[in-house]
N, C-alpha and C. Protein backbone atom coordinates (compact mmCIF):
# COMPACT_ATOMS: atom_id res chain seq x y z
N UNK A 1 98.79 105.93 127.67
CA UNK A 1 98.13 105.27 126.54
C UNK A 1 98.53 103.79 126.51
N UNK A 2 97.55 102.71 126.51
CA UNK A 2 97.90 101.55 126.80
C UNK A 2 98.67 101.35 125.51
N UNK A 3 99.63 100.10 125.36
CA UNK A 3 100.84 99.91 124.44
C UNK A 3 99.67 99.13 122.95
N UNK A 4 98.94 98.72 123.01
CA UNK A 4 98.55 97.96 121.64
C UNK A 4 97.90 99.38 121.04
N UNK A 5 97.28 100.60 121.84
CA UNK A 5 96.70 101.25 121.14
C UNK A 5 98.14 102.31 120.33
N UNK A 6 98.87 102.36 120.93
CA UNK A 6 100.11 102.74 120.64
C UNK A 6 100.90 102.28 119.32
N UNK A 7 100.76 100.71 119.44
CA UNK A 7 101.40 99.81 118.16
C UNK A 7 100.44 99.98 117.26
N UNK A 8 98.86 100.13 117.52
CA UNK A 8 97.89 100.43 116.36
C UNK A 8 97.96 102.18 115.82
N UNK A 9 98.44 102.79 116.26
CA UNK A 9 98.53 104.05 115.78
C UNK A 9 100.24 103.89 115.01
N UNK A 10 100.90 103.48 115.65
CA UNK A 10 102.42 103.42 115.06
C UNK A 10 102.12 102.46 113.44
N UNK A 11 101.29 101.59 113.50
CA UNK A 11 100.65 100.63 111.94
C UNK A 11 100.13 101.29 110.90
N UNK A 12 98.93 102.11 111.52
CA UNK A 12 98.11 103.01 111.21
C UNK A 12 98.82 104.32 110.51
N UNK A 13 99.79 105.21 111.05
CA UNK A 13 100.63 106.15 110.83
C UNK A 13 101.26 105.71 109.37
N UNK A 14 102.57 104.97 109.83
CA UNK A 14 103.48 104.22 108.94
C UNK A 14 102.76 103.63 107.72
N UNK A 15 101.61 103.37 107.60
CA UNK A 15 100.54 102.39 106.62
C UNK A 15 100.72 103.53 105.38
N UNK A 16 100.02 104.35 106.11
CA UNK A 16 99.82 105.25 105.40
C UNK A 16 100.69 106.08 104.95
N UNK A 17 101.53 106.56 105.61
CA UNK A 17 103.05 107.40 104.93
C UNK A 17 103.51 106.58 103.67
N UNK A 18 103.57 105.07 104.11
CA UNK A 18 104.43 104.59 103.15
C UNK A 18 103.24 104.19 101.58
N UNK A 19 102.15 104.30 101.83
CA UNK A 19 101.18 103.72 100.90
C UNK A 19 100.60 104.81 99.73
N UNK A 20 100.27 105.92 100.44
CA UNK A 20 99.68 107.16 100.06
C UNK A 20 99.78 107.17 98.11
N UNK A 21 101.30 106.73 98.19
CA UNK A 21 100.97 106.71 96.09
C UNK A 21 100.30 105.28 96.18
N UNK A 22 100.50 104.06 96.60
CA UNK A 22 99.29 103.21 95.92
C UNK A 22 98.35 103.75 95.71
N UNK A 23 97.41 104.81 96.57
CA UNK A 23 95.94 104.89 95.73
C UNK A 23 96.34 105.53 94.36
N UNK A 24 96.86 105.88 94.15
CA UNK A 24 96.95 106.19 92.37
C UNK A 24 97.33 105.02 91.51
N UNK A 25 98.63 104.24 92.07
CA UNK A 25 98.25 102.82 91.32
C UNK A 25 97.22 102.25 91.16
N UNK A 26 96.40 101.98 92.38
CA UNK A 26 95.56 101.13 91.97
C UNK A 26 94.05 101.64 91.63
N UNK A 27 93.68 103.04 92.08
CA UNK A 27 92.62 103.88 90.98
C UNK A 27 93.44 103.69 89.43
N UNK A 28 94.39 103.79 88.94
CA UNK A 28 94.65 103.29 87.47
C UNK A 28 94.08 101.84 86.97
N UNK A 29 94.21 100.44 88.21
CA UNK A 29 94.20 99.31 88.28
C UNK A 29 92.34 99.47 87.35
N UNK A 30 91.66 99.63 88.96
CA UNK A 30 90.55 99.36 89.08
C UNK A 30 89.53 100.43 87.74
N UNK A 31 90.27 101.15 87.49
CA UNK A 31 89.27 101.76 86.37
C UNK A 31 89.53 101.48 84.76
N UNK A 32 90.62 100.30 84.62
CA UNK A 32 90.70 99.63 83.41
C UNK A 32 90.49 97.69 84.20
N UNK A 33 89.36 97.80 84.52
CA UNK A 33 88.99 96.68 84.93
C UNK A 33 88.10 96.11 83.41
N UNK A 34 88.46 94.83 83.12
CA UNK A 34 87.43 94.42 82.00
C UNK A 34 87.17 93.17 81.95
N UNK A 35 86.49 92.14 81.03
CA UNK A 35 86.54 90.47 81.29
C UNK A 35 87.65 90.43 81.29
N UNK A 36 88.73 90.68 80.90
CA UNK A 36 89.96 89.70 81.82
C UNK A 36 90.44 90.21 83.06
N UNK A 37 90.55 91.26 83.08
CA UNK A 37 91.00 92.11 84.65
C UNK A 37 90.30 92.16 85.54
N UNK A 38 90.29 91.62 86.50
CA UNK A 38 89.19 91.92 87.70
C UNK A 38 89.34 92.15 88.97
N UNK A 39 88.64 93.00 89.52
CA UNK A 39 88.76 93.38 90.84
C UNK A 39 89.53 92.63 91.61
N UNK A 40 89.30 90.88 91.52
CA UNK A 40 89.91 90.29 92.70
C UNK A 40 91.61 89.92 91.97
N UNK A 41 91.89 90.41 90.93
CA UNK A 41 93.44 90.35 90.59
C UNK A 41 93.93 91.28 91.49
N UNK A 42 93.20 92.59 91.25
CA UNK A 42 94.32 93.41 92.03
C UNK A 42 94.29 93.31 93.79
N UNK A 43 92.94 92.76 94.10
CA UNK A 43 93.17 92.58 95.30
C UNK A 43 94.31 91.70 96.23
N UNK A 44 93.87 90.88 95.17
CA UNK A 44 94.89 89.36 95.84
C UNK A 44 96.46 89.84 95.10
N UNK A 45 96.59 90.70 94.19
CA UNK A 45 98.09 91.23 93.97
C UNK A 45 98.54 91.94 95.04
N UNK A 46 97.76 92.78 95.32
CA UNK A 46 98.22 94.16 96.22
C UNK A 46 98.37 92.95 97.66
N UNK A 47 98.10 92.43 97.80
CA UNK A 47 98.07 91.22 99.35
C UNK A 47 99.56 90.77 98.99
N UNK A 48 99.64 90.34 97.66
CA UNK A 48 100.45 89.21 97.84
C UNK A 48 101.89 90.29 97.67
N UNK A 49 101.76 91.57 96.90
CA UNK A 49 102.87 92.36 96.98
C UNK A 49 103.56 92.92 98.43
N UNK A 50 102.46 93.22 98.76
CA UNK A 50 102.23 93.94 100.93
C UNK A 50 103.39 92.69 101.18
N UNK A 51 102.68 91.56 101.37
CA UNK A 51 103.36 90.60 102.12
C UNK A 51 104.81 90.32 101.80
N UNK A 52 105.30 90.62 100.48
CA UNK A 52 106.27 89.99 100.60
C UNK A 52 107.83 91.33 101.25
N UNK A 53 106.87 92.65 100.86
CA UNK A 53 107.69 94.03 101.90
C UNK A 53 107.68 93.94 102.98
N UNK A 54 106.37 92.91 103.65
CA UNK A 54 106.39 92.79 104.88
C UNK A 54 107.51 91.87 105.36
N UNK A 55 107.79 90.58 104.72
CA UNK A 55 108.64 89.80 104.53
C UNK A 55 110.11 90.18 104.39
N UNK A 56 110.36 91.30 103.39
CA UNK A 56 111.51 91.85 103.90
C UNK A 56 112.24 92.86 104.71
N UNK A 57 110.87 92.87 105.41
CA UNK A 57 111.26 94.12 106.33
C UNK A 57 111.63 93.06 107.60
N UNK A 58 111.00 92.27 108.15
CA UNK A 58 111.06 91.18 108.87
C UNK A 58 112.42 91.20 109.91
N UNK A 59 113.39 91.10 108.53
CA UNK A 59 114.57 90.85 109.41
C UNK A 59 114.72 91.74 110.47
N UNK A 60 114.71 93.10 109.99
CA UNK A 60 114.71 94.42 111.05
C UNK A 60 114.41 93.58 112.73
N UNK A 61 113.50 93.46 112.78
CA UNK A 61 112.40 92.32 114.36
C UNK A 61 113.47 91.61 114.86
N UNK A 62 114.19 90.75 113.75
CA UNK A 62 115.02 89.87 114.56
C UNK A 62 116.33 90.01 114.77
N UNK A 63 116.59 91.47 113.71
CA UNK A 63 117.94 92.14 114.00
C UNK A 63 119.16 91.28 113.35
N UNK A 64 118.12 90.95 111.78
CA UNK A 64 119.71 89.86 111.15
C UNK A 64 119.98 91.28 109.92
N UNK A 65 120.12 90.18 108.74
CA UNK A 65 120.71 91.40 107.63
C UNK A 65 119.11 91.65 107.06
N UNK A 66 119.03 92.67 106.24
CA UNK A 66 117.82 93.10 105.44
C UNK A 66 118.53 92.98 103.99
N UNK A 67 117.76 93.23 102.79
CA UNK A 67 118.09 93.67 101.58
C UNK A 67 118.04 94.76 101.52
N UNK A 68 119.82 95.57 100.62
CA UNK A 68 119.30 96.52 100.72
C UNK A 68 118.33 97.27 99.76
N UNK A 69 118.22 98.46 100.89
CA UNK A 69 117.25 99.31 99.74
C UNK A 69 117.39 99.65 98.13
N UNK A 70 119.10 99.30 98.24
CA UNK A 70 119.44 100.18 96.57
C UNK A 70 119.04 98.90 96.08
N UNK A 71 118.81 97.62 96.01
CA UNK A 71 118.83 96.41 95.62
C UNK A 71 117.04 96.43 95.14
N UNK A 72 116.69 96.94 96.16
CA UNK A 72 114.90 97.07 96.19
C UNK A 72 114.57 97.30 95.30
N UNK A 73 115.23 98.92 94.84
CA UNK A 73 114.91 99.86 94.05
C UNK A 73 115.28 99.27 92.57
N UNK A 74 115.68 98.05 92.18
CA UNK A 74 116.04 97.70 91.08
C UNK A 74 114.75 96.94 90.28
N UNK A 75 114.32 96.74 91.15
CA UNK A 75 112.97 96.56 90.67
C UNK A 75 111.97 98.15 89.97
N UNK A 76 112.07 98.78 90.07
CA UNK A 76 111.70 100.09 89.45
C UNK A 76 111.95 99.75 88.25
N UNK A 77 112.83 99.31 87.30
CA UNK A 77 113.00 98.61 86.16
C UNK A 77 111.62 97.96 85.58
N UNK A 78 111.22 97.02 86.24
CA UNK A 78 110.14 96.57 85.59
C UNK A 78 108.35 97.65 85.55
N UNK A 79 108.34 98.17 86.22
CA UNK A 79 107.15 99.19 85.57
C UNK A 79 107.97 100.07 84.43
N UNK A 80 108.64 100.30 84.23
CA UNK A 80 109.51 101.16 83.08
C UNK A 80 109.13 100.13 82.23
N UNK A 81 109.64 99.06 82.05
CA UNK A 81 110.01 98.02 81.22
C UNK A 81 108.11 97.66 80.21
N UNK A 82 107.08 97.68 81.72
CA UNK A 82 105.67 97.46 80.94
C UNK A 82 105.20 98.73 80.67
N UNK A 83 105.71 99.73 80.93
CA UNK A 83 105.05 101.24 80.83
C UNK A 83 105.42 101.41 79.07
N UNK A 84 107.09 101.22 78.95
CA UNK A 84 107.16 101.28 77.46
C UNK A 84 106.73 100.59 76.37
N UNK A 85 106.36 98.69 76.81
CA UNK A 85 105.52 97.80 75.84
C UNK A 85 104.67 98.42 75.70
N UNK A 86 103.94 99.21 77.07
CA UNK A 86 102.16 99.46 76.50
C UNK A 86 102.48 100.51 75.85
N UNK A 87 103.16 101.84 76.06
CA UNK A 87 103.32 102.64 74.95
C UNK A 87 103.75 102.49 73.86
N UNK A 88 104.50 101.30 73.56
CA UNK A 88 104.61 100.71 72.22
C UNK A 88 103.65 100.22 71.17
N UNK A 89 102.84 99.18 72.19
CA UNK A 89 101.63 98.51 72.18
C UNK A 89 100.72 99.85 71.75
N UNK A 90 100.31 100.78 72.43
CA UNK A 90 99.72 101.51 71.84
C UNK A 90 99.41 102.55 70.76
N UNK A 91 100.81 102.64 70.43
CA UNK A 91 101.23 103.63 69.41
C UNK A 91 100.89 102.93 68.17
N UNK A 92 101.21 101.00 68.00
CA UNK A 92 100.95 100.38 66.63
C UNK A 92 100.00 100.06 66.55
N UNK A 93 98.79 99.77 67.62
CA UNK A 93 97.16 99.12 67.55
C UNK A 93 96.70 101.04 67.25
N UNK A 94 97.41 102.36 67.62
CA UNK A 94 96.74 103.23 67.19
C UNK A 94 95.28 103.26 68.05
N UNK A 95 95.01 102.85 68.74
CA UNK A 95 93.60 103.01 69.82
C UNK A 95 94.09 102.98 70.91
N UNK A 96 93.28 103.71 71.80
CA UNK A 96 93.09 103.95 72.70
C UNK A 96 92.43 102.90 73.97
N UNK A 97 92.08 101.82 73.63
CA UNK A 97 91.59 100.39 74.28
C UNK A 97 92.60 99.90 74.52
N UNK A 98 93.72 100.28 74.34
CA UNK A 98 94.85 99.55 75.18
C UNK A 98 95.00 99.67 76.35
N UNK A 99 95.34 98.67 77.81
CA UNK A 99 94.68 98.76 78.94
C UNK A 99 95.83 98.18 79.79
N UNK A 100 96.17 98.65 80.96
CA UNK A 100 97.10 98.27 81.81
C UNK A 100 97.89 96.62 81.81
N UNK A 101 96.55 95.73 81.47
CA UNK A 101 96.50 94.50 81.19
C UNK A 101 96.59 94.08 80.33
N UNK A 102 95.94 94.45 79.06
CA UNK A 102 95.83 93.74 77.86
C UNK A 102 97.21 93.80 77.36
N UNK A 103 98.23 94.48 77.62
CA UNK A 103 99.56 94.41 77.04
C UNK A 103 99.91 92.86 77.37
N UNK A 104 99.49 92.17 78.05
CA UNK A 104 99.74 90.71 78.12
C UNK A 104 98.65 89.88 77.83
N UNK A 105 98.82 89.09 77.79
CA UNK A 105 97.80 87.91 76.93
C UNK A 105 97.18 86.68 77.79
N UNK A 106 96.27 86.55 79.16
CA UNK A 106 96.39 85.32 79.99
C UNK A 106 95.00 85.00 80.08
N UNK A 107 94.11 84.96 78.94
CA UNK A 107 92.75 84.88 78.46
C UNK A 107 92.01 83.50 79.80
N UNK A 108 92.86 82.38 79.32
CA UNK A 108 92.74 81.18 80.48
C UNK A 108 92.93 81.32 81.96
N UNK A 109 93.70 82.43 82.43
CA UNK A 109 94.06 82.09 83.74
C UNK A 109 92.85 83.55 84.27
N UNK A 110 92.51 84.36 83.25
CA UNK A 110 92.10 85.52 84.12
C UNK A 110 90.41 85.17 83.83
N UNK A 111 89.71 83.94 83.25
CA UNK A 111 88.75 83.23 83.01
C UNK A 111 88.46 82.60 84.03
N UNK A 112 89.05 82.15 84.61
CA UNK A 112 88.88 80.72 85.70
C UNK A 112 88.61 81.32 87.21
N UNK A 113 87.66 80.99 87.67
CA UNK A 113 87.32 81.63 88.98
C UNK A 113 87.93 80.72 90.13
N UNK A 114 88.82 79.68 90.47
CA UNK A 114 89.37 79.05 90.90
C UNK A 114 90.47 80.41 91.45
N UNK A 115 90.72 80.11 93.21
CA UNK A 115 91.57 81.01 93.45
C UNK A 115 93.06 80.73 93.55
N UNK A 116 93.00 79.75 92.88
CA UNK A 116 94.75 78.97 92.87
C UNK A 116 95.20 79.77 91.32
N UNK A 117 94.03 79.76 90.81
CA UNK A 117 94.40 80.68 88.80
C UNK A 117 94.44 81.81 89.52
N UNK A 118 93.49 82.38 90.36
CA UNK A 118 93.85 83.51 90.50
C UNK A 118 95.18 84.22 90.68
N UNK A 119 95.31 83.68 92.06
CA UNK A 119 96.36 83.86 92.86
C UNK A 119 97.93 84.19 92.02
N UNK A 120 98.19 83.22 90.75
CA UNK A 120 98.86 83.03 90.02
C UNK A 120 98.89 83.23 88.43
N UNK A 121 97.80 83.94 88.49
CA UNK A 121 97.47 84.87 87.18
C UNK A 121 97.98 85.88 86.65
N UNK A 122 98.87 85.93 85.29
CA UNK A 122 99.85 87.34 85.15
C UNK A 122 98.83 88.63 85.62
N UNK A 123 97.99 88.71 85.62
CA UNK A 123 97.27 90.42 85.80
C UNK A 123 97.67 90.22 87.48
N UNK A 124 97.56 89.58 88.23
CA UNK A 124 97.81 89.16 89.64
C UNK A 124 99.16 89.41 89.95
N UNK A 125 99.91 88.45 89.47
CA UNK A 125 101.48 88.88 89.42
C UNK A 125 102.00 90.48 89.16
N UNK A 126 101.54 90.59 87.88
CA UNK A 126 101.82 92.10 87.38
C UNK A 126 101.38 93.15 88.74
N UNK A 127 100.22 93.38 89.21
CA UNK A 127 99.83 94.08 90.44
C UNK A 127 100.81 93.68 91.57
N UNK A 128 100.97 92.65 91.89
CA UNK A 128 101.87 92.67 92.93
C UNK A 128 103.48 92.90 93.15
N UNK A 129 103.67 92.63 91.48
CA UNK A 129 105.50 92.75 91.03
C UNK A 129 105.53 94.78 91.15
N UNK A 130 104.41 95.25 90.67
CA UNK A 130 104.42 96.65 90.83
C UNK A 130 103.61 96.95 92.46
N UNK A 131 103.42 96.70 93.51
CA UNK A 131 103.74 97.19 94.41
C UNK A 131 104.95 96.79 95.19
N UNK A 132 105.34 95.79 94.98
CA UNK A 132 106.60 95.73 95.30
C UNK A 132 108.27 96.62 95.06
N UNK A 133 107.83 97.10 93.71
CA UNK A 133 108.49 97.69 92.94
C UNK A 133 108.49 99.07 93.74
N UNK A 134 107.20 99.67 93.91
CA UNK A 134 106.95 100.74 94.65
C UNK A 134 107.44 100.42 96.01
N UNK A 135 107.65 99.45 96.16
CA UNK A 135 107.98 99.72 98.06
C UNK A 135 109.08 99.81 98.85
N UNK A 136 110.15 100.75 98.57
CA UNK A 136 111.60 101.17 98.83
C UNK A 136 111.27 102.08 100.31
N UNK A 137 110.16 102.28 100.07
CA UNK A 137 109.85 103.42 101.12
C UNK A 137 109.44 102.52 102.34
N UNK A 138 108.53 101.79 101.99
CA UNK A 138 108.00 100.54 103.26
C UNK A 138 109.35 99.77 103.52
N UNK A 139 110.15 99.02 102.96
CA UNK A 139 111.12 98.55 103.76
C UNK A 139 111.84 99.45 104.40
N UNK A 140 112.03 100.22 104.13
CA UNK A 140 112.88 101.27 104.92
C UNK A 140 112.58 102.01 106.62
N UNK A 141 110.91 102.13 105.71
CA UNK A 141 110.38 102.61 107.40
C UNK A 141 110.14 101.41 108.14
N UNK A 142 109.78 100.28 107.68
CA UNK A 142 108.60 99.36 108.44
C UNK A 142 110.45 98.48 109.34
N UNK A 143 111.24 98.24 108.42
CA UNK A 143 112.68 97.80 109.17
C UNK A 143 112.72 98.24 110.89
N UNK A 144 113.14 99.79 110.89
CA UNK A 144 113.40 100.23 112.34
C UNK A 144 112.20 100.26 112.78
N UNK A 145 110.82 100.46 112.25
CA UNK A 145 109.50 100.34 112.97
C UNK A 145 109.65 98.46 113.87
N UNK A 146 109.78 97.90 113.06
CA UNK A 146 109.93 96.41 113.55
C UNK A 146 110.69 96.19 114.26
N UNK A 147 111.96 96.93 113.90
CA UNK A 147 113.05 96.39 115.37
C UNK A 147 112.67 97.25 116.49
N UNK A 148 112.06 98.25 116.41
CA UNK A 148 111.87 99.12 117.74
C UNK A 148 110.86 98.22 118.27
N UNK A 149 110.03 97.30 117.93
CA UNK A 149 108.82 96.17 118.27
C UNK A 149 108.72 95.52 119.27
N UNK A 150 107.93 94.92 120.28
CA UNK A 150 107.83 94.12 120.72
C UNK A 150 107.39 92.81 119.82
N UNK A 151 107.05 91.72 120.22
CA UNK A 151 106.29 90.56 119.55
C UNK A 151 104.95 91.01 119.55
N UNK A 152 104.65 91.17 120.92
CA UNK A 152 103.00 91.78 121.00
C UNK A 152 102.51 93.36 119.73
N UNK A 153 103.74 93.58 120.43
CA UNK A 153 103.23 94.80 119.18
C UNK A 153 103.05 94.89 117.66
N UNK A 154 104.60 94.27 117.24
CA UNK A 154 104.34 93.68 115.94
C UNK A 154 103.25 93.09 115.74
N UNK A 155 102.78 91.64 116.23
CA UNK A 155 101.12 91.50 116.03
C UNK A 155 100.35 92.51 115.63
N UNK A 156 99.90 93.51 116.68
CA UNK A 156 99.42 94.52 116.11
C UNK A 156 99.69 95.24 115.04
N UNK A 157 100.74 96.09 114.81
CA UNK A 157 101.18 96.35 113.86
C UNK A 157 100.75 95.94 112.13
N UNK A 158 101.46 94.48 112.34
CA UNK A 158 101.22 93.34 111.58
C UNK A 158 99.37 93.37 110.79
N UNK A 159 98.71 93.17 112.27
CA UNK A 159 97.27 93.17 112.01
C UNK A 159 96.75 94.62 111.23
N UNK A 160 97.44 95.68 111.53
CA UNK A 160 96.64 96.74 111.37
C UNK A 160 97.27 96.60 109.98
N UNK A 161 98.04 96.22 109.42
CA UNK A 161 98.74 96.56 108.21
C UNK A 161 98.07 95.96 107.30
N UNK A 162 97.36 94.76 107.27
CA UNK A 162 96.91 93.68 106.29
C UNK A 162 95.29 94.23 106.64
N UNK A 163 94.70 94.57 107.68
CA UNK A 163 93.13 95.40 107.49
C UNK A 163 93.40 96.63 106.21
N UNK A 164 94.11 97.23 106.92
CA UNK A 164 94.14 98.36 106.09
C UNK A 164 94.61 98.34 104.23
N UNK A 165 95.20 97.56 103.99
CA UNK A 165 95.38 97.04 102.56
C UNK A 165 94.04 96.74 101.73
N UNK A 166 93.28 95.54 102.74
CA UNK A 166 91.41 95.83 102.24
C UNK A 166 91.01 97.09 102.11
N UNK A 167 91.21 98.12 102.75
CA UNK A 167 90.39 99.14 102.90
C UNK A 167 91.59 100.49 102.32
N UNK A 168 92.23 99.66 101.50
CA UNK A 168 92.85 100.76 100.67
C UNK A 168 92.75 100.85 99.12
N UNK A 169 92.30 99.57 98.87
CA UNK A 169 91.93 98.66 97.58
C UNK A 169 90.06 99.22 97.81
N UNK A 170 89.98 99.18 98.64
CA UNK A 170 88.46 99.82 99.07
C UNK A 170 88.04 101.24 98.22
N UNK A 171 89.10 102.24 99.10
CA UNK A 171 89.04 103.48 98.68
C UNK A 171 89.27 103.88 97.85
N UNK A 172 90.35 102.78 96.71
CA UNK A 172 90.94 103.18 95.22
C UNK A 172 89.55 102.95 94.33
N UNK A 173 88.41 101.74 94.87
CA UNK A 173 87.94 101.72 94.07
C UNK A 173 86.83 102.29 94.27
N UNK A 174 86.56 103.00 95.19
CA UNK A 174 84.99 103.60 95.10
C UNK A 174 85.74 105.23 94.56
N UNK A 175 86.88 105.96 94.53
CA UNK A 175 86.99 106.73 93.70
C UNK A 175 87.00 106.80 92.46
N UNK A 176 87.13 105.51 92.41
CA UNK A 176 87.05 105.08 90.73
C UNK A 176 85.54 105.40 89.98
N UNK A 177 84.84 105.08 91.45
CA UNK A 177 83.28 105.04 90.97
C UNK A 177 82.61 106.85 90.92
N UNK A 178 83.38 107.75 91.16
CA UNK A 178 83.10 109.20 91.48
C UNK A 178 83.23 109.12 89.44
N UNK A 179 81.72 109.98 89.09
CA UNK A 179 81.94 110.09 87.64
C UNK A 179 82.91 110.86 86.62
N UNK A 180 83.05 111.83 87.94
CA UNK A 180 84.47 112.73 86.98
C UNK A 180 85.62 112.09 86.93
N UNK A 181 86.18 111.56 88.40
CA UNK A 181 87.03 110.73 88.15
C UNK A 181 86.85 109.72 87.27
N UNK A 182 85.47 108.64 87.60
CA UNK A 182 85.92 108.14 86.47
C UNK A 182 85.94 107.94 85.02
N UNK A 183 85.19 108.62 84.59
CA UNK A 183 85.03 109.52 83.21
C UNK A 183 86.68 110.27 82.76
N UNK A 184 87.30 110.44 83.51
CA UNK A 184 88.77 110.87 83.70
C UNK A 184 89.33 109.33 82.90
N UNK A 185 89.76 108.68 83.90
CA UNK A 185 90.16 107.53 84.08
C UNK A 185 89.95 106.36 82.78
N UNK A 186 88.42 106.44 82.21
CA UNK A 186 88.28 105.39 81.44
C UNK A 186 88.49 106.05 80.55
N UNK A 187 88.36 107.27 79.44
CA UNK A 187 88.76 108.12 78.28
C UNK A 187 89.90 108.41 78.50
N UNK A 188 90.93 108.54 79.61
CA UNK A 188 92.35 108.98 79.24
C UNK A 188 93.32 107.69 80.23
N UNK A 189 92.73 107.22 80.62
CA UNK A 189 93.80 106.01 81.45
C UNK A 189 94.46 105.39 80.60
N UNK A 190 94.08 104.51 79.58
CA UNK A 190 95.02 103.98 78.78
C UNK A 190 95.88 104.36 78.07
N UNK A 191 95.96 106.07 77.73
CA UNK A 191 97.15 107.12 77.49
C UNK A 191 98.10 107.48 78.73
N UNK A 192 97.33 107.69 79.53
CA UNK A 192 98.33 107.94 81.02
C UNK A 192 99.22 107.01 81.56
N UNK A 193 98.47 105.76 81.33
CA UNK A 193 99.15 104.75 82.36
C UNK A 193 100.47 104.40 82.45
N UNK A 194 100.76 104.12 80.94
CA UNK A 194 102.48 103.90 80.51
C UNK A 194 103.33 105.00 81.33
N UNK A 195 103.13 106.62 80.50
CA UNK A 195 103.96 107.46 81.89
C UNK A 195 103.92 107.38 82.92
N UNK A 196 102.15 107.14 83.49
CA UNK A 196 102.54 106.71 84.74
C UNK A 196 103.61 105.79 85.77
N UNK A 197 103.94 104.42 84.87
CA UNK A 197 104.54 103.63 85.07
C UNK A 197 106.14 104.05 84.88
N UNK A 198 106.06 104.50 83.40
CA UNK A 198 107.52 104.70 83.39
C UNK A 198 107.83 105.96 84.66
N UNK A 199 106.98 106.97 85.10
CA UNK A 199 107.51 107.60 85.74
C UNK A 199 107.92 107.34 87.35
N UNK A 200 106.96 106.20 87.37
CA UNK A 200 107.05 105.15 88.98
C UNK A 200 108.50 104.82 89.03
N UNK A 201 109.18 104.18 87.84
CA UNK A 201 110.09 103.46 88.04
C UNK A 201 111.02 104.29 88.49
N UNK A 202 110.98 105.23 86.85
CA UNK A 202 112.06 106.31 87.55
C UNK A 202 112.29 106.92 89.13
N UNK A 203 110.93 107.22 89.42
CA UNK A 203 111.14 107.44 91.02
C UNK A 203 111.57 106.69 92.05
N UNK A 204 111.04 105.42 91.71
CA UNK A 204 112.08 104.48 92.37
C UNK A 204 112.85 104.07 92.61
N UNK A 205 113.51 104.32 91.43
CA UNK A 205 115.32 104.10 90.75
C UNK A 205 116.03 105.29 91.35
N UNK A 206 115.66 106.32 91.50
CA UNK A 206 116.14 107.92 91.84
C UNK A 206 116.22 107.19 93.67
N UNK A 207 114.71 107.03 94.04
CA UNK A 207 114.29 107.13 95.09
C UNK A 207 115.26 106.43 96.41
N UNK A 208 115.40 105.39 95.74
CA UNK A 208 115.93 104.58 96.09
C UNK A 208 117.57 104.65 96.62
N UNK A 209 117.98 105.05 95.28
CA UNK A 209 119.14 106.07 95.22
C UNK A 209 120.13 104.17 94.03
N UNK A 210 119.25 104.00 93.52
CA UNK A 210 119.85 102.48 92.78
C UNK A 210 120.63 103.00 91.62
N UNK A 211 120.50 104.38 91.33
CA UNK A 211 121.16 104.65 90.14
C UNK A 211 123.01 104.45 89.93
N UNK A 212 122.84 104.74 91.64
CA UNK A 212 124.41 104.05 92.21
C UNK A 212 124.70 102.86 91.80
N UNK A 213 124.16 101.87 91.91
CA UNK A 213 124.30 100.61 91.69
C UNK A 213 124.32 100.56 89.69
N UNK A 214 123.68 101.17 89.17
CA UNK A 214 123.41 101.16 87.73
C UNK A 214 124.67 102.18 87.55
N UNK A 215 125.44 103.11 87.61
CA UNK A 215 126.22 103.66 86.93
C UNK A 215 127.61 103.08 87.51
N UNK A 216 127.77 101.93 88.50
CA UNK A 216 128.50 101.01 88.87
C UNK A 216 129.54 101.11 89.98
């Protein structure tokens, strides 16, 4: 088997092991989409989150230090942290229109079709601070995946990893568009989402194994 089709199945494989819960993040994302939330927040979040796991997996390639994982996992904190505002948030507005997003307030930046607002838009940030948060599992695998690498391969690798992020943001949202799901999704998402979140963190925090680091 020639070696790039090799590094594209080793991208391909790993993509997916480590991704498999994003589609539930971001089917939550995309089906409380509204004038301020929009499709291209979570896109350009989920990019800008990818990249920066990709970023710390990196070192692995060149064989210096990494961060560790229990360090990663400390980030699991912050989906806990917005899971409980919005359940807060929702318990005193008493409705159910409370929305992954609206727990923050960025009327101006999520208005402006300019992709520099985008890029840097809390609904943008927020999507990408929570896949990051989620990704204890990607630095971990993608590390020895990278040092086992060639340059050539990594390329590949590399390439197959950032296609497939389009076409995972793809698939979250055309399930979104299935009516049961999303009839699911828009009548009970804004009750779910908070546990959802708080329960991300926790898994992350567990997952991770950071609770070490937190009980000192």
């Amino acid at each position: 088997m020639p070696w790039f089709v090799q590094a594209a199945i080793a991208g391909a494989t790993s993509f997916i092991a480590t991704n498999i819960d994003d589609i539930v993040i971001l089917m939550l994302f995309f089906a409380q989409v509204n004038a301020t939330f929009r499709p291209k927040h979570i896109f350009i979040g989920q990019y800008l989150g990818f990249t920066v796991l990709v970023a710390l997996s990196l070192p692995g390639f060149f064989g210096g230090l990494v961060v560790p994982r229990e360090w990663i996992g400390l980030l699991g904190l912050i989906p806990i942290a917005i899971g409980i505002k919005q359940l807060l948030d929702h318990q005193t507005n008493g409705t159910e229109s409370q929305t992954v997003t609206e727990a923050l307030h960025y009327p101006e930046a999520a208005q402006s079709n300019r992709f520099g607002a985008s890029l840097f838009a809390p609904p943008t940030v927020q999507v990408a601070t929570i896949t990051i948060a989620n990704g204890g599992d990607n630095v971990g695998i993608y590390v020895p995946l990278f040092a086992s690498s060639s340059l050539p391969g990594l390329s590949i690798i590399l390439a197959v990893f950032f296609v497939m992020v389009s076409a995972w943001c793809f698939i979250a949202y055309q399930l979104t568009q299935h009516p049961m799901v999303a009839q699911v999704l828009t009548r009970r998402g804004s009750a779910i989402v908070p546990f959802v979140l708080i329960g991300l963190g926790l898994f992350i925090l567990l997952d991770s194994e950071t609770y070490r680091l937190l009980m000192g």
